[in-house]
PDB file of N, CA and C in Angstrom:
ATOM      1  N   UNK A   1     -15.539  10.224  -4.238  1.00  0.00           N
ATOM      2  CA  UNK A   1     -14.852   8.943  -4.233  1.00  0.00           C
ATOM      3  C   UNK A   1     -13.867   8.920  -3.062  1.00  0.00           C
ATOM      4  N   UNK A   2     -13.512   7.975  -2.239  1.00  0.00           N
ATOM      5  CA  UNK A   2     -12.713   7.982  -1.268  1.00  0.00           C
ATOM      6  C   UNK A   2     -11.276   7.201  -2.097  1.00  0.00           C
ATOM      7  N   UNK A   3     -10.502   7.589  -0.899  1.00  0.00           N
ATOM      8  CA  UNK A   3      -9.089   7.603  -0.871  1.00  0.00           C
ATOM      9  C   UNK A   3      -8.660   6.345   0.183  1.00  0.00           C
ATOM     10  N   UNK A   4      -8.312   5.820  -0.235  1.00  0.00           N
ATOM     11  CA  UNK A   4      -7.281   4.667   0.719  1.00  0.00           C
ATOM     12  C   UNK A   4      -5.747   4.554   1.217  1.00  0.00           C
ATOM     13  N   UNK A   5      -5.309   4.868   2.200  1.00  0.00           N
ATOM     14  CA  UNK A   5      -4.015   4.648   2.208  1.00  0.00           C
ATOM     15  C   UNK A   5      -3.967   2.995   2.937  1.00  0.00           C
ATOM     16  N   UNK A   6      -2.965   2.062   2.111  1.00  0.00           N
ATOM     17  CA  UNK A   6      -2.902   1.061   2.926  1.00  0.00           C
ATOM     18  C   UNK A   6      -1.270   0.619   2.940  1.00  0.00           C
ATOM     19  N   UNK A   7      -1.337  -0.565   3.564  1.00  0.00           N
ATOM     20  CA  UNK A   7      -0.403  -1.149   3.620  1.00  0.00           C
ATOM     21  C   UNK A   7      -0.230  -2.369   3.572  1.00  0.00           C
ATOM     22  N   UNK A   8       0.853  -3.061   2.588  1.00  0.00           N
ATOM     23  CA  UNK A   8       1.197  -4.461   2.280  1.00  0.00           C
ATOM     24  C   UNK A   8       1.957  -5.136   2.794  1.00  0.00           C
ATOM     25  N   UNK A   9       1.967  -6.564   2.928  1.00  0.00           N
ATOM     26  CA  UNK A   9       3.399  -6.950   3.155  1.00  0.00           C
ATOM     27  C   UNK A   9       3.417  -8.776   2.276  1.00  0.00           C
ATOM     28  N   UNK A  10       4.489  -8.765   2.190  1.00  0.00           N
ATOM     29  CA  UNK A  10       4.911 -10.098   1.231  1.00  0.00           C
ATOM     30  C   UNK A  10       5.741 -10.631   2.144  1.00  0.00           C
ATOM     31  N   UNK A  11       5.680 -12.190   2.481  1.00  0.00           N
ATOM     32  CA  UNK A  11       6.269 -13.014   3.588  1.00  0.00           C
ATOM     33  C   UNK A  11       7.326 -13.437   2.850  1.00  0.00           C
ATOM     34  N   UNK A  12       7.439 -13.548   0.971  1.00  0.00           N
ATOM     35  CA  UNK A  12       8.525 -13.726   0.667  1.00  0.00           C
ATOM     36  C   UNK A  12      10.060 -13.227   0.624  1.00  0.00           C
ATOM     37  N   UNK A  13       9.530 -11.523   0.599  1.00  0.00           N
ATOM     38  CA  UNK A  13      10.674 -10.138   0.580  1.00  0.00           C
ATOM     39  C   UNK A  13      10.733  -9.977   2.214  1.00  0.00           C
ATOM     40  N   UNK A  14       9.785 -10.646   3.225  1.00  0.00           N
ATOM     41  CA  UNK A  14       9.642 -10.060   4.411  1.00  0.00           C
ATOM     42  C   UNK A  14       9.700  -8.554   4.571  1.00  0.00           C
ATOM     43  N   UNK A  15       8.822  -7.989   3.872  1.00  0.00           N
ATOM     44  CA  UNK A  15       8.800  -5.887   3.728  1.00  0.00           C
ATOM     45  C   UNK A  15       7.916  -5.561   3.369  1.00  0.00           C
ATOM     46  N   UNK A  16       7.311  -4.349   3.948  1.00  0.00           N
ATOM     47  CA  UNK A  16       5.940  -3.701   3.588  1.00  0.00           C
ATOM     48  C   UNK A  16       6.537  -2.886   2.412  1.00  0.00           C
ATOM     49  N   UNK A  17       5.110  -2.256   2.038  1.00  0.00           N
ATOM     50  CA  UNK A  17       4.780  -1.774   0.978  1.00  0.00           C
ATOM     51  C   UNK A  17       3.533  -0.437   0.970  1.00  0.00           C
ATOM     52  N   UNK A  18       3.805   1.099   1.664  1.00  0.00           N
ATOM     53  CA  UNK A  18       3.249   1.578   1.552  1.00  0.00           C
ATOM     54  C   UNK A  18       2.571   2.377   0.478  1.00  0.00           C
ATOM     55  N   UNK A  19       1.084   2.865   0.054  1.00  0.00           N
ATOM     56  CA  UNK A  19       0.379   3.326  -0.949  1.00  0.00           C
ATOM     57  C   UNK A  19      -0.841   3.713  -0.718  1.00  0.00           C
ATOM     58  N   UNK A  20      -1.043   4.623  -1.493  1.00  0.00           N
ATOM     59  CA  UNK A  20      -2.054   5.199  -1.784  1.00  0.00           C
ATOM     60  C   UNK A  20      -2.961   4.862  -3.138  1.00  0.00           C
ATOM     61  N   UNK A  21      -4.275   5.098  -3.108  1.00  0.00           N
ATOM     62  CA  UNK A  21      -4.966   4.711  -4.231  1.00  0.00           C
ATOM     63  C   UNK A  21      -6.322   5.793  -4.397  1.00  0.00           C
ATOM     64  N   UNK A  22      -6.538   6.010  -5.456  1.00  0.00           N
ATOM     65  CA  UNK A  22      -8.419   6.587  -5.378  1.00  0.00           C
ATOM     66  C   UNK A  22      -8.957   5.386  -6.263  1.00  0.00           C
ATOM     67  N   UNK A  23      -8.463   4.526  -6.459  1.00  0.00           N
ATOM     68  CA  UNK A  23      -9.314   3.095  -6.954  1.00  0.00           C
ATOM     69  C   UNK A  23      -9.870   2.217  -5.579  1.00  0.00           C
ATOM     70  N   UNK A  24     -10.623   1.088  -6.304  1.00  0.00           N
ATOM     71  CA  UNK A  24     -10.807   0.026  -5.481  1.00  0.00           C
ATOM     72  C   UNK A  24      -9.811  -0.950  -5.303  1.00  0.00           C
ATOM     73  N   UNK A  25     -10.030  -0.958  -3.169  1.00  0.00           N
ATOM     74  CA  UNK A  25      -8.560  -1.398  -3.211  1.00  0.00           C
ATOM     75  C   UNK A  25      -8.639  -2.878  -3.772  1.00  0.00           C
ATOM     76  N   UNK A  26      -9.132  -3.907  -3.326  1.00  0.00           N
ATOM     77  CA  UNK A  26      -8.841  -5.143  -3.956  1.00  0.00           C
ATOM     78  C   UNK A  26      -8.256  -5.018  -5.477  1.00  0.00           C
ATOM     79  N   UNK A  27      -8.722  -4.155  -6.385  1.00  0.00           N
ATOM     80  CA  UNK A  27      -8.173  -4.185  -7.789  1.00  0.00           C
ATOM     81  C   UNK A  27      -6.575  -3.565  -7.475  1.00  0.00           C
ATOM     82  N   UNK A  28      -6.593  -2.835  -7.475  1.00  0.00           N
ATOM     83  CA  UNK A  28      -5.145  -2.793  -6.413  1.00  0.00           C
ATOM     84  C   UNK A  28      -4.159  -3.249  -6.195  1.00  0.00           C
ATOM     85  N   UNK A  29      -4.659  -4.062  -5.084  1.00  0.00           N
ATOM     86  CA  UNK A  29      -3.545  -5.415  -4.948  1.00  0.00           C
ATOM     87  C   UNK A  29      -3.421  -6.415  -5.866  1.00  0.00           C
ATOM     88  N   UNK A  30      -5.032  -6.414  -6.592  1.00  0.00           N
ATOM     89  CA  UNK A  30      -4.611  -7.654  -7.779  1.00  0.00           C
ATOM     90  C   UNK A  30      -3.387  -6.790  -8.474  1.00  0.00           C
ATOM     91  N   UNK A  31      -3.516  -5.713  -8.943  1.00  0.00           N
ATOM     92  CA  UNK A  31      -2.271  -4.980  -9.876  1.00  0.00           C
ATOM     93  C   UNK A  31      -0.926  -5.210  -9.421  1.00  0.00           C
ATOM     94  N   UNK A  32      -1.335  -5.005  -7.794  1.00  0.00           N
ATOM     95  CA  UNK A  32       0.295  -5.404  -6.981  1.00  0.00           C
ATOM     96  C   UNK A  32       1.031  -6.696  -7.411  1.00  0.00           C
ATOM     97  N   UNK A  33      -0.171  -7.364  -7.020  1.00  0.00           N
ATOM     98  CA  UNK A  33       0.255  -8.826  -7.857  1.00  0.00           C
ATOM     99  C   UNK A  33       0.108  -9.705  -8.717  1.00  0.00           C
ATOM    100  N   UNK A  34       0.103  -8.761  -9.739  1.00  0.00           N
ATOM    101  CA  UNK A  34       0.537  -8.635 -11.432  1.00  0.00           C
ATOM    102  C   UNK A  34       1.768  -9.169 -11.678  1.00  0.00           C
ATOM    103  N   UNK A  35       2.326  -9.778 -12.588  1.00  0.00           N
ATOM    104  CA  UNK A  35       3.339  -9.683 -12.845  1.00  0.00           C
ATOM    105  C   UNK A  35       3.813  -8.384 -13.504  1.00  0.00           C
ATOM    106  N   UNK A  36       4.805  -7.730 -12.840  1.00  0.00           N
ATOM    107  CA  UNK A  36       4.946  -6.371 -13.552  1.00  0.00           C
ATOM    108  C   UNK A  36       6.570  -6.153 -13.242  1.00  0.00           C
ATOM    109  N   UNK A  37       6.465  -4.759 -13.908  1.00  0.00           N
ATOM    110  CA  UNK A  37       8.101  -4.263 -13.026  1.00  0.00           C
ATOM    111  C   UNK A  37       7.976  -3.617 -11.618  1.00  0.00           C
ATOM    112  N   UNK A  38       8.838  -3.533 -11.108  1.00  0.00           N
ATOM    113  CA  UNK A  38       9.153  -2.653  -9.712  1.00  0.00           C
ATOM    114  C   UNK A  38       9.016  -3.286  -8.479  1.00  0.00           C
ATOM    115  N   UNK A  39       8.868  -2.628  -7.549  1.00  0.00           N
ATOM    116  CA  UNK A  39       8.583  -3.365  -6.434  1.00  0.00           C
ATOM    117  C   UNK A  39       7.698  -4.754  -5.790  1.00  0.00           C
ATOM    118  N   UNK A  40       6.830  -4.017  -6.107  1.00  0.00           N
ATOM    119  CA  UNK A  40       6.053  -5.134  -5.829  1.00  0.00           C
ATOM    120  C   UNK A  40       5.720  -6.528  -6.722  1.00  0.00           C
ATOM    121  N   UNK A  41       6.346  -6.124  -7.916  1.00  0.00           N
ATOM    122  CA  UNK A  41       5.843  -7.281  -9.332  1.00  0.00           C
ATOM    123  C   UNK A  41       6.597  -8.512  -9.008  1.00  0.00           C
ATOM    124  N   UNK A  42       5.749  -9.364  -9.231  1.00  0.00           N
ATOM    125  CA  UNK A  42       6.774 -10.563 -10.220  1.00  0.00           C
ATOM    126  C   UNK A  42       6.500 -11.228  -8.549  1.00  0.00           C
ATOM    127  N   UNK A  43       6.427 -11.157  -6.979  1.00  0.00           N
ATOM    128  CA  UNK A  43       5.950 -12.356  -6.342  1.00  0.00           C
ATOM    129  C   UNK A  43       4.350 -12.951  -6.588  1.00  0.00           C
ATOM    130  N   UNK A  44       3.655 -11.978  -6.220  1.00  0.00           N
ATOM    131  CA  UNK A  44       2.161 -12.242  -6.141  1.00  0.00           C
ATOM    132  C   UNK A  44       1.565 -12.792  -4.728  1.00  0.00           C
ATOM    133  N   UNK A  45       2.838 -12.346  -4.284  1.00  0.00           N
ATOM    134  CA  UNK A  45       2.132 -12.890  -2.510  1.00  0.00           C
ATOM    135  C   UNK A  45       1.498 -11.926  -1.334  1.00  0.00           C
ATOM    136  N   UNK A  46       1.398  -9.988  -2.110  1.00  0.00           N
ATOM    137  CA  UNK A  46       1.005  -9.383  -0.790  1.00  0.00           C
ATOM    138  C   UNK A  46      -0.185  -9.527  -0.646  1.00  0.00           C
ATOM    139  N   UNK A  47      -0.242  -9.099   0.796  1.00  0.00           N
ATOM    140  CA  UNK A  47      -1.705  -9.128   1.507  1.00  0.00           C
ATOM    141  C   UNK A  47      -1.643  -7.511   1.921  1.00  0.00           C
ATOM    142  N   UNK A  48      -3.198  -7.463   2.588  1.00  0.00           N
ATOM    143  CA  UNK A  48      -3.450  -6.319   2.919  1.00  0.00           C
ATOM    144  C   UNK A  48      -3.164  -6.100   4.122  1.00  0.00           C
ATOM    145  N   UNK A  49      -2.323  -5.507   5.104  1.00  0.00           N
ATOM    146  CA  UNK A  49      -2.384  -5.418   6.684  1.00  0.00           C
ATOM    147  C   UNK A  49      -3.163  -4.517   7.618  1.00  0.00           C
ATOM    148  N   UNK A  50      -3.093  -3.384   6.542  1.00  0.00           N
ATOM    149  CA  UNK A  50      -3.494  -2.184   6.942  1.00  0.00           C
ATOM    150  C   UNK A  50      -4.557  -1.134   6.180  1.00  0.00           C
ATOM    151  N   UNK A  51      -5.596  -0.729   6.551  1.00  0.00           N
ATOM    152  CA  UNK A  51      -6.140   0.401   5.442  1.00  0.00           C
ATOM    153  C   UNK A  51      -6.882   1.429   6.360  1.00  0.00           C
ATOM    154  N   UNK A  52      -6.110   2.839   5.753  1.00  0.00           N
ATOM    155  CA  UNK A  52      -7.388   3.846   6.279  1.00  0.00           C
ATOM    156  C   UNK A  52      -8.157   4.861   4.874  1.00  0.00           C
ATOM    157  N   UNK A  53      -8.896   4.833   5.308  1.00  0.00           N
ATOM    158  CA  UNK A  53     -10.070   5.689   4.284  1.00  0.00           C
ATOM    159  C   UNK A  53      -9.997   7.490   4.438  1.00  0.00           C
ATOM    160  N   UNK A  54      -9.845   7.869   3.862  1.00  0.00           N
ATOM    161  CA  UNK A  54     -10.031   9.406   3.563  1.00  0.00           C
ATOM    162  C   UNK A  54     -10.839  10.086   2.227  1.00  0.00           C
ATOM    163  N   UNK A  55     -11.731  11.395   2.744  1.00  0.00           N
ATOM    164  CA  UNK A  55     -12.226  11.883   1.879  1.00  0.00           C
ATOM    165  C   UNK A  55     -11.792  12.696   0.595  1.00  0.00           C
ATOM    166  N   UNK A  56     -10.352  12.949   0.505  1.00  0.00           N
ATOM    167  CA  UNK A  56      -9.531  13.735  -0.234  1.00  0.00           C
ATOM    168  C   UNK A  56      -8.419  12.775  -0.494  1.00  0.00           C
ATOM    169  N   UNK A  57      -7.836  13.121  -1.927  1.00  0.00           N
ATOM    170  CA  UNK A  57      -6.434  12.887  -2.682  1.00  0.00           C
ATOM    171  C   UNK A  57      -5.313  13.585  -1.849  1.00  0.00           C
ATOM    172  N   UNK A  58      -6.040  14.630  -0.778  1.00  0.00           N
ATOM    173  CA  UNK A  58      -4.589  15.865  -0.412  1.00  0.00           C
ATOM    174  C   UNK A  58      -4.391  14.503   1.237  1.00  0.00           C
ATOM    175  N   UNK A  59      -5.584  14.803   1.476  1.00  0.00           N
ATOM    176  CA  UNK A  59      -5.471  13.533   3.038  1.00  0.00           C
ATOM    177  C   UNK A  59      -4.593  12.594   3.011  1.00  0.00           C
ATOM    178  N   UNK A  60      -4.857  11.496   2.194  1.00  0.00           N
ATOM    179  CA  UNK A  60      -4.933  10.268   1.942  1.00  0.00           C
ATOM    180  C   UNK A  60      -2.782  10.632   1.679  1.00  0.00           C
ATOM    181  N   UNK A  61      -2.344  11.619   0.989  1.00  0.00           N
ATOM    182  CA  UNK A  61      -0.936  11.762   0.013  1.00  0.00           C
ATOM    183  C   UNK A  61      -0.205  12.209   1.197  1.00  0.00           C
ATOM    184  N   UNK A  62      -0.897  13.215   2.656  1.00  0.00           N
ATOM    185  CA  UNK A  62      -0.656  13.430   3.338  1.00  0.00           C
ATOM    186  C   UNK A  62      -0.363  12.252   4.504  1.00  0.00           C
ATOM    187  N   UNK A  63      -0.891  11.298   4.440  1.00  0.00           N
ATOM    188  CA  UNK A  63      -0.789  10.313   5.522  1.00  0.00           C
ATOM    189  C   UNK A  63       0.242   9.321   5.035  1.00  0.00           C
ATOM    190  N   UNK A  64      -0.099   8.982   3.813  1.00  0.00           N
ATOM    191  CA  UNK A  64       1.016   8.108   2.939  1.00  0.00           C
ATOM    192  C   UNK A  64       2.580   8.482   3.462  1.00  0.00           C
ATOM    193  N   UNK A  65       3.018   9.738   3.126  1.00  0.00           N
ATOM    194  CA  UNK A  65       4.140  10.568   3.336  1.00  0.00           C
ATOM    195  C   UNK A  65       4.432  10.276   4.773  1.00  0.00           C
ATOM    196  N   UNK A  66       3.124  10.385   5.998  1.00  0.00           N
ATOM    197  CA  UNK A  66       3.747  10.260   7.548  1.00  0.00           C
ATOM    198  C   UNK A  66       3.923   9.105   7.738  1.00  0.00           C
ATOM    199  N   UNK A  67       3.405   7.665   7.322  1.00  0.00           N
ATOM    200  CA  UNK A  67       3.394   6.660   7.356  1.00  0.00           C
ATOM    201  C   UNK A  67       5.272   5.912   6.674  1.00  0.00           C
ATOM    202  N   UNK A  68       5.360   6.593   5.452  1.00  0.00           N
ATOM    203  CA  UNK A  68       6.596   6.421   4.717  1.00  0.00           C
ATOM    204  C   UNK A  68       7.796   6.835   6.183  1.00  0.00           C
ATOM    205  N   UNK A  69       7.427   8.247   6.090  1.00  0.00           N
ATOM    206  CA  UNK A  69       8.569   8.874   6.866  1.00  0.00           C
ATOM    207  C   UNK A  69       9.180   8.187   8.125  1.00  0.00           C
ATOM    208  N   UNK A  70       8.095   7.114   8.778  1.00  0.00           N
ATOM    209  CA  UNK A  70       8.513   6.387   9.961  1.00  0.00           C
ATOM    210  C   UNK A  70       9.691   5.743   9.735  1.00  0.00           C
ATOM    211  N   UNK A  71       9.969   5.379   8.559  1.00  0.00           N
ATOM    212  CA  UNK A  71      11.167   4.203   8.500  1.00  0.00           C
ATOM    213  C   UNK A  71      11.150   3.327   9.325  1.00  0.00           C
ATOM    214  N   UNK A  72      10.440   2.764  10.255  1.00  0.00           N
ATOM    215  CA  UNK A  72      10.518   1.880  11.182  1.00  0.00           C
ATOM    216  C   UNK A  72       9.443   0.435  11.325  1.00  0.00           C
ATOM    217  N   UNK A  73       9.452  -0.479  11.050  1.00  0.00           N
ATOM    218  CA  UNK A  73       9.107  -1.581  10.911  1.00  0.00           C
ATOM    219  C   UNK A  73       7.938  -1.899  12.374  1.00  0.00           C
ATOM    220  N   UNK A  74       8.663  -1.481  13.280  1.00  0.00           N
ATOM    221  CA  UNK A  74       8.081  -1.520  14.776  1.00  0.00           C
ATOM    222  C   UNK A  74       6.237  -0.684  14.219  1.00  0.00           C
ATOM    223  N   UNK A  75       6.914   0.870  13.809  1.00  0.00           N
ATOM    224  CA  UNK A  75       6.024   1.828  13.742  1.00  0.00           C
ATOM    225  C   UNK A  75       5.181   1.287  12.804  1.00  0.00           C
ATOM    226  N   UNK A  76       5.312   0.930  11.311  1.00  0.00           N
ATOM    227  CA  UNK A  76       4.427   0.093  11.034  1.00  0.00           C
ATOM    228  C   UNK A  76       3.306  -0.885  11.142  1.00  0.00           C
TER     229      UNK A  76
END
């Protein structure tokens, strides 16, 4: 099964949203925009900007983490 790392963003919060998944991503984002708790819940407006595919859970947790670590909006 492959691994997805992607990335979101909501024009309402104006802010991404990095993640990882071993699901399918569209189900995914529907969950993102769920009404739920936490971050992402309760707009229902992200989109997808970004996605890369990997063959491993260790890859995919590994890229998530370098992607996070940028802190930078530009780098995004």
């Amino acid at each position: 099964m492959p691994f997805s790392v992607y990335i979101l963003y909501s024009v309402k919060k104006n802010k991404y949203y990095i993640g990882f998944t071993g699901d399918d991503i569209e189900e995914r984002l529907r969950k993102h925009n769920s009404h739920h708790g936490g971050f992402t819940g309760g707009l229902g407006d992200w989109t997808i900007v970004y996605i890369e595919l990997f063959t491993t859970k260790a890859e995919a947790k590994k890229r998530e983490a370098q992607i996070k670590n940028w802190k930078s909006r530009k780098m995004i």
